[in-house]
N, C-alpha and C. Protein backbone atom coordinates (compact mmCIF):
# COMPACT_ATOMS: atom_id res chain seq x y z
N UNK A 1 91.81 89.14 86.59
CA UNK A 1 90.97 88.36 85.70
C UNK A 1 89.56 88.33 86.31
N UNK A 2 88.56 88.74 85.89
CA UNK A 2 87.37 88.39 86.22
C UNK A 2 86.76 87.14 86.42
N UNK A 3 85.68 87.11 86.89
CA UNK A 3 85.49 85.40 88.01
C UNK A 3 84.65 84.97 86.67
N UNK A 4 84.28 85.41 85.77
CA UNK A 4 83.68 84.66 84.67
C UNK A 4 84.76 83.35 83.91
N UNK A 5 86.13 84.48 83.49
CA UNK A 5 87.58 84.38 82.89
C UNK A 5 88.08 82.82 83.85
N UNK A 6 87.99 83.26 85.42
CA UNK A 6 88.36 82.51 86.34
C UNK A 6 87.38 80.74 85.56
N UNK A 7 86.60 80.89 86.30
CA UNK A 7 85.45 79.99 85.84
C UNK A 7 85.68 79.18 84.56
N UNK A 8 85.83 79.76 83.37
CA UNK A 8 86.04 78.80 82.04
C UNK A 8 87.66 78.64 82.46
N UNK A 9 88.46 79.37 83.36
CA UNK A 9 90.03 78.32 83.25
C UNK A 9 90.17 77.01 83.97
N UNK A 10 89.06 77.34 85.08
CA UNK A 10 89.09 76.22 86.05
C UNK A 10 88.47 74.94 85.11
N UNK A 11 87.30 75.39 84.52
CA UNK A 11 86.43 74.72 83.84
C UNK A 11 87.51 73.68 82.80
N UNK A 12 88.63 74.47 82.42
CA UNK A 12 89.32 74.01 81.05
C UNK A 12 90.46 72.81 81.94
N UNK A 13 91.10 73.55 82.91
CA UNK A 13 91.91 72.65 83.50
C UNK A 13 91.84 71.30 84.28
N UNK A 14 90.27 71.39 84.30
CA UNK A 14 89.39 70.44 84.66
C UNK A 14 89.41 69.08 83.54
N UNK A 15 88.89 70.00 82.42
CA UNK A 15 88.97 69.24 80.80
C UNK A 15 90.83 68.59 80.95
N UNK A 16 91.58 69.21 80.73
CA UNK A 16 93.07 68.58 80.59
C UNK A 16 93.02 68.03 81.73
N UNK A 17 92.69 67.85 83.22
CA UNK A 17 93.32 66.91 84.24
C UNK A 17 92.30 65.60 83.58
N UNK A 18 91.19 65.18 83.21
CA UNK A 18 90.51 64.32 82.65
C UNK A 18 91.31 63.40 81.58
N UNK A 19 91.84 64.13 80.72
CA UNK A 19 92.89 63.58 80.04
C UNK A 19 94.27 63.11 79.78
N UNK A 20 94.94 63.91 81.09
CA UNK A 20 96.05 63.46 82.49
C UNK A 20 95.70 62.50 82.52
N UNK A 21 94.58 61.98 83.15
CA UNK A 21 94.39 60.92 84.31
C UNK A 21 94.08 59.63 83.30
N UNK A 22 93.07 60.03 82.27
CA UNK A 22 93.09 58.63 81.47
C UNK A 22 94.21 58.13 80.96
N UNK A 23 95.60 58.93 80.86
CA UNK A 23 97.02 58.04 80.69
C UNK A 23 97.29 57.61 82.19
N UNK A 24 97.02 58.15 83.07
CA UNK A 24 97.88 57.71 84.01
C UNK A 24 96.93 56.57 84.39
N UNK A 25 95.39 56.13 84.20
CA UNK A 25 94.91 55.14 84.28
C UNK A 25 95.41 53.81 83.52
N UNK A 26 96.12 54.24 82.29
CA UNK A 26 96.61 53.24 81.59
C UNK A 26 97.85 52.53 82.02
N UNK A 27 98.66 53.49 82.76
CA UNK A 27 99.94 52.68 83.48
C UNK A 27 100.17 51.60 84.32
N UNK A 28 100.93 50.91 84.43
CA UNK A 28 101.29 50.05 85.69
C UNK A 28 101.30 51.51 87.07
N UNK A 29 100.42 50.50 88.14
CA UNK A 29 100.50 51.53 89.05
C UNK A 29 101.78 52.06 89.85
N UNK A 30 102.77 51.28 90.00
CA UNK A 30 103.85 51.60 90.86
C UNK A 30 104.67 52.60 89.62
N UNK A 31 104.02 52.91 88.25
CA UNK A 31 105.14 54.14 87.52
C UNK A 31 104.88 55.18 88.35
N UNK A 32 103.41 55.34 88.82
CA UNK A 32 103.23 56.95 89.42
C UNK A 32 104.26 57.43 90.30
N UNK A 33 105.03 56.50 90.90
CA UNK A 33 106.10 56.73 91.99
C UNK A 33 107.78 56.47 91.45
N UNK A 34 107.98 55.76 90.10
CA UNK A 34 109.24 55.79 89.89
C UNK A 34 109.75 56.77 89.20
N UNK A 35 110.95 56.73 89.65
CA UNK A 35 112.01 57.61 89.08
C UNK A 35 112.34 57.47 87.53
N UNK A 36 112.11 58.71 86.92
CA UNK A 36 112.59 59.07 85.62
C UNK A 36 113.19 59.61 85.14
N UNK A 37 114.26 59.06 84.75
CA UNK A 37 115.88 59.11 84.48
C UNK A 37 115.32 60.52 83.38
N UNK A 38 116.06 61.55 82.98
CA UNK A 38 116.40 62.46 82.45
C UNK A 38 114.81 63.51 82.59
N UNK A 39 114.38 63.69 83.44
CA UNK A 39 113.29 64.07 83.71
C UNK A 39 113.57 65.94 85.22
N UNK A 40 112.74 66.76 84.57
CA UNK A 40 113.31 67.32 85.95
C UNK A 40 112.42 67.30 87.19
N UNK A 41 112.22 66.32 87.14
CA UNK A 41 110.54 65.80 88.57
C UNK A 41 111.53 64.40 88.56
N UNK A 42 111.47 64.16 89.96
CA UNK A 42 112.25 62.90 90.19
C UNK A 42 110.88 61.93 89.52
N UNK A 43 109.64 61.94 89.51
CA UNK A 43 108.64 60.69 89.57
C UNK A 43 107.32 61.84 89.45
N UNK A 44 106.29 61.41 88.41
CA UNK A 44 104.99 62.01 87.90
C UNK A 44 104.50 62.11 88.93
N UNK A 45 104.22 61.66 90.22
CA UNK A 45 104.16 61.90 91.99
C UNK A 45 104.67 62.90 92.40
N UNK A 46 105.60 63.43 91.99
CA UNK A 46 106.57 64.65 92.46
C UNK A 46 105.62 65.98 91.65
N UNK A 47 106.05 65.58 90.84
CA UNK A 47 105.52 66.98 89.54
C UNK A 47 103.88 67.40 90.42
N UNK A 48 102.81 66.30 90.37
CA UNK A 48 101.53 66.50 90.98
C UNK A 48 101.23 66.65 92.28
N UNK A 49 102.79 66.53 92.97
CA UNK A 49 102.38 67.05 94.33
C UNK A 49 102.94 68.59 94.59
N UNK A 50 103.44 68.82 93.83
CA UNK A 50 103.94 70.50 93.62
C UNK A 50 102.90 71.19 93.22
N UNK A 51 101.98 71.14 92.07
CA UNK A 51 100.99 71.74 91.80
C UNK A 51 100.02 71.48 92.39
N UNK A 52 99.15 70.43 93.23
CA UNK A 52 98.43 70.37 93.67
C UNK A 52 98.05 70.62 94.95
N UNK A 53 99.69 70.39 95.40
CA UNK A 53 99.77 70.97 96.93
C UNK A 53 99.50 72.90 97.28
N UNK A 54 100.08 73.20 95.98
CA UNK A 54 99.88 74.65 95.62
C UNK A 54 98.49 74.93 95.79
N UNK A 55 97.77 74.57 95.29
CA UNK A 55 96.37 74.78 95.78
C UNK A 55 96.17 75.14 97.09
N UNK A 56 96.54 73.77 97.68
CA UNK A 56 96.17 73.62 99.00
C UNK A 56 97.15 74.89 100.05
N UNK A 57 98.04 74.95 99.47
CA UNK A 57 98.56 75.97 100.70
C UNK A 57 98.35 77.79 100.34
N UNK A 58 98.38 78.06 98.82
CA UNK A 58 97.70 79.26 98.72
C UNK A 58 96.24 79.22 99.02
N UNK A 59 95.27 78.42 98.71
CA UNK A 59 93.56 78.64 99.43
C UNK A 59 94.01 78.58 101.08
N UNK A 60 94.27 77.79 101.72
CA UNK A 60 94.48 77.57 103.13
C UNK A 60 95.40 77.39 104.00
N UNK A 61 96.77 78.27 103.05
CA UNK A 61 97.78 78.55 104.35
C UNK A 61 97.44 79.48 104.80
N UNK A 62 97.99 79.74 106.25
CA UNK A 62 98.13 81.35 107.11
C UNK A 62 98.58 82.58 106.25
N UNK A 63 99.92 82.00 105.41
CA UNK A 63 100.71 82.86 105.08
C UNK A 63 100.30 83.48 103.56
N UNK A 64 99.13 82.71 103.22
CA UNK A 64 98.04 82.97 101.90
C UNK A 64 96.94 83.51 102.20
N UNK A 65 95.60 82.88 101.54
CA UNK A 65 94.64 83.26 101.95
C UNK A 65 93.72 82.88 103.24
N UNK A 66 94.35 81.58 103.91
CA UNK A 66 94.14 81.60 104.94
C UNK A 66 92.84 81.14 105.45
N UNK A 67 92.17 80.01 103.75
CA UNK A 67 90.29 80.35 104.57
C UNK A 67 90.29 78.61 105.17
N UNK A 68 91.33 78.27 105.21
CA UNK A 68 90.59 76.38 105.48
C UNK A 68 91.38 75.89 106.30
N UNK A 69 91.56 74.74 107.30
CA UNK A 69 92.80 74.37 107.39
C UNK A 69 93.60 73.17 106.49
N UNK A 70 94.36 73.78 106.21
CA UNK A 70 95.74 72.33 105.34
C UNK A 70 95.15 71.39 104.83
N UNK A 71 94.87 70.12 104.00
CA UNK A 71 94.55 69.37 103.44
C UNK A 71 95.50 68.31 103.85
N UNK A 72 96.78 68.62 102.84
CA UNK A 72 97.76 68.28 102.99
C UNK A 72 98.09 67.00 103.49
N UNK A 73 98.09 65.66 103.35
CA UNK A 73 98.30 64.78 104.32
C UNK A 73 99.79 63.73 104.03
N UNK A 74 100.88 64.76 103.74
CA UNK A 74 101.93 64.42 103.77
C UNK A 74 102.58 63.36 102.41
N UNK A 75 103.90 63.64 101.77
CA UNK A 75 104.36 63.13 101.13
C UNK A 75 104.50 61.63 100.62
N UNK A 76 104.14 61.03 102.24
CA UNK A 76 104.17 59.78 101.97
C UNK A 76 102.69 59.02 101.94
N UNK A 77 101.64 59.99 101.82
CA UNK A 77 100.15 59.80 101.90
C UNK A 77 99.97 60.01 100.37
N UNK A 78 100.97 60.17 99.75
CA UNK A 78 100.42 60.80 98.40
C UNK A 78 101.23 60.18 96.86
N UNK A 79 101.64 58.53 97.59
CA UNK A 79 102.52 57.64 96.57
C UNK A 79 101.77 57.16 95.87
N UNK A 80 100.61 57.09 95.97
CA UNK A 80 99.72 56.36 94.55
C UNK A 80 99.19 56.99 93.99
N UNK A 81 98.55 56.56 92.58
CA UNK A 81 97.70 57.97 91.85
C UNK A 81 96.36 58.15 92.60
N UNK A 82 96.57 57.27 92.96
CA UNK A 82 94.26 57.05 93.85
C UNK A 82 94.43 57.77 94.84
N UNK A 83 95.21 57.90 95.77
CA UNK A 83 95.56 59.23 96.75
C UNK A 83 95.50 60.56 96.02
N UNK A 84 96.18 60.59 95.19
CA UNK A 84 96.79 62.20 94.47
C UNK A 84 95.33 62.63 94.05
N UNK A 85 94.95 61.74 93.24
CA UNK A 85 93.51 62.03 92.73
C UNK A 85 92.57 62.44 93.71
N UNK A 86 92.58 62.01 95.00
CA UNK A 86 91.41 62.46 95.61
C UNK A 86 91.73 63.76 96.04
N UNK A 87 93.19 63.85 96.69
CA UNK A 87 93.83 65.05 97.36
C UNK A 87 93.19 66.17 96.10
N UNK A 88 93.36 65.94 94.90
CA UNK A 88 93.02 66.85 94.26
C UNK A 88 91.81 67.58 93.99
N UNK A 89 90.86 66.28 94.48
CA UNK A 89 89.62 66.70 94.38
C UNK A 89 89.11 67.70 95.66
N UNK A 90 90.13 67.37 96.62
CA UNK A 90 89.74 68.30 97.70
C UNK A 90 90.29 69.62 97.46
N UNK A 91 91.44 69.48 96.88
CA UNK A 91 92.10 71.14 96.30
C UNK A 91 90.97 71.90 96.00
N UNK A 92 90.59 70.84 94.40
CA UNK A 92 89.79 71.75 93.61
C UNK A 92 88.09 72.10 94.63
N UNK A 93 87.66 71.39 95.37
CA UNK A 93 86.63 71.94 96.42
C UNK A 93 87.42 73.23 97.08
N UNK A 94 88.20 73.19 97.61
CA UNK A 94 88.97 74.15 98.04
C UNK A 94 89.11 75.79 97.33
N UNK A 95 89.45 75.20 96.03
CA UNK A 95 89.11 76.54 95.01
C UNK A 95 88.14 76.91 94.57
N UNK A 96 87.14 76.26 94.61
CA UNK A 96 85.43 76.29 94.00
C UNK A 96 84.87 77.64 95.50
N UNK A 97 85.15 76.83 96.94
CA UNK A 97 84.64 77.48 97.84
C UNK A 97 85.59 78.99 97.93
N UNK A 98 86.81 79.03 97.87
CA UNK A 98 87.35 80.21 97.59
C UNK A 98 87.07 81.77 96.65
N UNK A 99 86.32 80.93 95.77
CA UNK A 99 86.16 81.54 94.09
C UNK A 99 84.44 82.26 94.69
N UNK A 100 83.74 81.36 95.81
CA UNK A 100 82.66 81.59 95.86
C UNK A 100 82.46 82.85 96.89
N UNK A 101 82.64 83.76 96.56
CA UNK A 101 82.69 84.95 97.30
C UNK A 101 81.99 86.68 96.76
N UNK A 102 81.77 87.06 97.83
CA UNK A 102 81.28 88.71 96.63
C UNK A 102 82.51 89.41 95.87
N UNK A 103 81.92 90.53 94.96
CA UNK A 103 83.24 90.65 93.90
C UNK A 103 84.43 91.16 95.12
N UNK A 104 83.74 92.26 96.16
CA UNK A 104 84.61 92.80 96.80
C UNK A 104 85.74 92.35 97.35
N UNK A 105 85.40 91.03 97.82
CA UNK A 105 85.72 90.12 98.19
C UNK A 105 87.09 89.39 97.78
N UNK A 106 86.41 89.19 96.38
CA UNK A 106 87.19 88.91 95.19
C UNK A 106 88.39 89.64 94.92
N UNK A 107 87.70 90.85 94.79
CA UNK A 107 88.76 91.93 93.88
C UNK A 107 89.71 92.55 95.09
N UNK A 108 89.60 92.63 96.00
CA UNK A 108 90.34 94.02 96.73
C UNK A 108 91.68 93.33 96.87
N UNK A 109 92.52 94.08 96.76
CA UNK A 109 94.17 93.54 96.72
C UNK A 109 94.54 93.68 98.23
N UNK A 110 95.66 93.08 98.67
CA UNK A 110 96.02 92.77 99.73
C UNK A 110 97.43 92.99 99.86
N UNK A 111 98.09 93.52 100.70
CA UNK A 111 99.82 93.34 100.68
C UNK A 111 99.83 91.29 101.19
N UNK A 112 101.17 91.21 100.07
CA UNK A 112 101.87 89.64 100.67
C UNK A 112 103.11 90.16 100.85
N UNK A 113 103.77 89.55 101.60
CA UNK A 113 105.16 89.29 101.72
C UNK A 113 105.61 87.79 100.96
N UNK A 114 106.58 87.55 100.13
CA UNK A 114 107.06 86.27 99.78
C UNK A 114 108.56 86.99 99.44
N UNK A 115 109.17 85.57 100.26
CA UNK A 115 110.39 85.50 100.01
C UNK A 115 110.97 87.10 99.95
N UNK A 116 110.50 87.57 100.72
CA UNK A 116 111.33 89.00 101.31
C UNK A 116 110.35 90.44 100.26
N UNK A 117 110.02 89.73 99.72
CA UNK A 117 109.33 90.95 98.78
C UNK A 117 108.02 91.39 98.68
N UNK A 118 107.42 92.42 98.54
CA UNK A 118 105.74 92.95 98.71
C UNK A 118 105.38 92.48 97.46
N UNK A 119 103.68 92.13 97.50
CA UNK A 119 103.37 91.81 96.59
C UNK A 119 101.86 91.83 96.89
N UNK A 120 101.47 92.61 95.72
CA UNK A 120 100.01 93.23 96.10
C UNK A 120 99.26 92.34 94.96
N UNK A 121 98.54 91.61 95.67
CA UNK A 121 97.63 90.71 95.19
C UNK A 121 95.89 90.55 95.58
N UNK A 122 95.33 90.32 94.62
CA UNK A 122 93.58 90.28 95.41
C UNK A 122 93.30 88.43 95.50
N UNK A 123 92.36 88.18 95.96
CA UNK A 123 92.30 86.57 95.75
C UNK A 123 92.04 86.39 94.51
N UNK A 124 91.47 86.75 93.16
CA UNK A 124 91.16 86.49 92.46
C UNK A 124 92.25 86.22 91.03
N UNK A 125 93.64 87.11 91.84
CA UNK A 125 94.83 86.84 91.54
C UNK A 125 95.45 85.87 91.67
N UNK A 126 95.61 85.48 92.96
CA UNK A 126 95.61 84.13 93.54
C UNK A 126 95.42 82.93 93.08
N UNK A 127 93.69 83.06 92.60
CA UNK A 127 92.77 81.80 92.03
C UNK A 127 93.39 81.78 90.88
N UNK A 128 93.86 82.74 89.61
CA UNK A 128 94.00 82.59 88.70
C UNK A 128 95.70 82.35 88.54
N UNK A 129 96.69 82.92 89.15
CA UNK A 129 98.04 81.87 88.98
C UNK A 129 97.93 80.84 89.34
N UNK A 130 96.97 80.31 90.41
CA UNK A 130 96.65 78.65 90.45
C UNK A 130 96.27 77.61 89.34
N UNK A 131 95.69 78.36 88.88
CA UNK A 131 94.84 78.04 87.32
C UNK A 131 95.99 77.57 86.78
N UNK A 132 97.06 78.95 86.11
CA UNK A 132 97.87 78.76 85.34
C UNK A 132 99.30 77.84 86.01
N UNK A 133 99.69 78.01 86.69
CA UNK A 133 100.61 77.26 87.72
C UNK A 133 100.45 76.08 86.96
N UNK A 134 99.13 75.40 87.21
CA UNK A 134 98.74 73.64 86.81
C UNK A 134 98.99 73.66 85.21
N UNK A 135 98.62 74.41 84.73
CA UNK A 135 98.76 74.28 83.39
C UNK A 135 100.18 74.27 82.94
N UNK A 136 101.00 75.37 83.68
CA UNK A 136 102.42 75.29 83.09
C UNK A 136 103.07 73.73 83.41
N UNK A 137 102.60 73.14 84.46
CA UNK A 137 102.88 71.73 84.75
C UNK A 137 102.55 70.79 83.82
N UNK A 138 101.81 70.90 83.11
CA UNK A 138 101.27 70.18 82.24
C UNK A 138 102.08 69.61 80.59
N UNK A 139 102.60 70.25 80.26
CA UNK A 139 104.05 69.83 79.77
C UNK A 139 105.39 69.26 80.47
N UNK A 140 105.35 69.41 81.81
CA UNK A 140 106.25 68.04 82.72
C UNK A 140 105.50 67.36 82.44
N UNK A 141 104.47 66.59 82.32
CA UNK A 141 103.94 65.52 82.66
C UNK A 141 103.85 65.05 81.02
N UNK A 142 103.67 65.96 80.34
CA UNK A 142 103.83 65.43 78.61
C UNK A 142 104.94 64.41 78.43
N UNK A 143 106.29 65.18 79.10
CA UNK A 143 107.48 65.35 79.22
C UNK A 143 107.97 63.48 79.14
N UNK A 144 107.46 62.94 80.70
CA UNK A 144 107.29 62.26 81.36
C UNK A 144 106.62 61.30 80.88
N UNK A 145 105.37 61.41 80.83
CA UNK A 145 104.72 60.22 79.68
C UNK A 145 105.49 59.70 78.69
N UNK A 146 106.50 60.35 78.17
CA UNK A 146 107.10 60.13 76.75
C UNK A 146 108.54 59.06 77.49
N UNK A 147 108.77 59.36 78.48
CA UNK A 147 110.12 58.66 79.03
C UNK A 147 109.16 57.06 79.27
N UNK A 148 107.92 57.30 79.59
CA UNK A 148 107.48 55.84 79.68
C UNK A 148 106.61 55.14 78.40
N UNK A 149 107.14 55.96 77.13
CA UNK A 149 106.36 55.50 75.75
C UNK A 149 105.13 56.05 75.61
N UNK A 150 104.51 56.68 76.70
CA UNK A 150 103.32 57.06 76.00
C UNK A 150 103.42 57.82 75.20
N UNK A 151 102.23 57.82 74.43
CA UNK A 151 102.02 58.94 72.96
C UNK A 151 101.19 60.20 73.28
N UNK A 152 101.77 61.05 72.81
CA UNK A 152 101.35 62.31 73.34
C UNK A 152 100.01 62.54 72.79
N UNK A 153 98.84 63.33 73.70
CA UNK A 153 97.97 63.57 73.24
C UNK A 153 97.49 65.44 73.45
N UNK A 154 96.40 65.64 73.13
CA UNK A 154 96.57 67.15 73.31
C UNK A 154 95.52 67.63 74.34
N UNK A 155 96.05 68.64 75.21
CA UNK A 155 95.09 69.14 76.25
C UNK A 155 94.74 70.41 75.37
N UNK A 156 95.30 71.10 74.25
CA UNK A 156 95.07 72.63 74.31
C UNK A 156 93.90 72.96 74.63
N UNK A 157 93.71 74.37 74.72
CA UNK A 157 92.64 74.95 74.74
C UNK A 157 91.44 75.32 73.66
N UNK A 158 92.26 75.13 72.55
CA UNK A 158 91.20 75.07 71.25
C UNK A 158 90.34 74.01 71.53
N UNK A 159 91.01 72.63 72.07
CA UNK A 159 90.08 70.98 71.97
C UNK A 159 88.65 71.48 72.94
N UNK A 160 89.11 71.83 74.00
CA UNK A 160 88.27 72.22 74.79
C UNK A 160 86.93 72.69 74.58
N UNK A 161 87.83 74.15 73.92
CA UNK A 161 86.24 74.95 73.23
C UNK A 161 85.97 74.39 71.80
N UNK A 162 86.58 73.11 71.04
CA UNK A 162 85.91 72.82 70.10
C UNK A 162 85.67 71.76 70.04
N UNK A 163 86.43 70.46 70.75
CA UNK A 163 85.97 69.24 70.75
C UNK A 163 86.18 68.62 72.20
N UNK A 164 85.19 69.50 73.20
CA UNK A 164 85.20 68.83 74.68
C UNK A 164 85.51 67.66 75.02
N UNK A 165 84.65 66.88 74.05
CA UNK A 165 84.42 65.65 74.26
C UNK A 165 85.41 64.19 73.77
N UNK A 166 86.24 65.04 72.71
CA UNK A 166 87.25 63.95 72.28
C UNK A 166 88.57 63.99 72.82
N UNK A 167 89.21 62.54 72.80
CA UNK A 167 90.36 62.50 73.45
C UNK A 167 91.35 62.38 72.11
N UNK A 168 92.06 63.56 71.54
CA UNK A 168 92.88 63.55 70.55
C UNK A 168 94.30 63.30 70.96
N UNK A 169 94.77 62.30 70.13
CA UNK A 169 95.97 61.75 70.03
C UNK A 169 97.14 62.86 68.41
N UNK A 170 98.07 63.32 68.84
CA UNK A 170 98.97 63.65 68.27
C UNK A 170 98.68 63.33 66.81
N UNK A 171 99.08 62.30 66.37
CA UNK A 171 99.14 61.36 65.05
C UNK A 171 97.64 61.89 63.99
N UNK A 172 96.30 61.76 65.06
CA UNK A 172 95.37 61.97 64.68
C UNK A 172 95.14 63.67 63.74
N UNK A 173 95.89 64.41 64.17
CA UNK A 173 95.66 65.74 64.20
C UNK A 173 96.22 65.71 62.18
């Protein structure tokens, strides 16, 4: 994907975590940490520390790209949403400084090893299953909202490029 491509996904996933967060501003704070019965994330804490931690260990593990050290400040550093939120903000610094590189840089593929298998990847590969990674998460957390009554609203990507600025509710559409 080209770093332009890169750029408007980050840009977009940016737009949907904005609209994440204004439900999860609306909750009682101790939901971010309970358990939700028929859910496959034990707790909306779980789900956002899988994707966000992802960040953090593909930009700055060893066994990734290797440019930072760890963020990371452990499972039990990361039970409230006001923690998660910041951790995230350091991710996403994390990916901004990653992204900021020459194309060569960018583009040249690399052998990985995961989980026993080669896998020829450039960073820009990298940056962009990160992108999408969060997004596929983003229906757990729909998921989830709904076990605690909230009303679903829409992140797509059309709202984005056509109504940045509004927060559309389901019903409304």
């Amino acid at each position: 994907m080209d770093r332009n491509a890169i750029d408007e996904l980050f840009a977009y996933t940016g737009f949907a975590w904005d609209r994440i967060a204004r439900v999860i501003d609306t909750l009682p704070p101790e939901q971010f940490a309970t358990r939700i019965p028929g859910s496959g994330w034990p707790a909306l804490r779980d789900c956002f520390e899988h994707w966000v931690s992802a960040y953090d260990g593909w930009i700055n593990g060893d066994w990734a790209l290797g440019l930072g050290p760890l963020l990371y400040p452990g499972a039990e550093a990361l039970q409230t949403w006001e923690r998660m939120r910041a951790y995230r903000v350091e991710t996403r610094q994390a990916f901004t400084g990653a992204l900021d590189c020459p194309d060569d840089a960018l583009y040249a593929k690399r052998e990985y090893r995961f989980a026993g298998a080669q896998e020829q990847l450039s960073r820009a590969d990298i940056l962009t299953n990160l992108l999408l990674h969060e997004r596929g998460h983003h229906g757990d957390l729909n998921t989830m909202f709904h076990q605690f009554g909230v009303r679903s609203f829409y992140v797509d990507y059309r709202y984005f490029v056509t109504r940045p600025g509004d927060f559309v509710m389901d019903e409304e559409e």
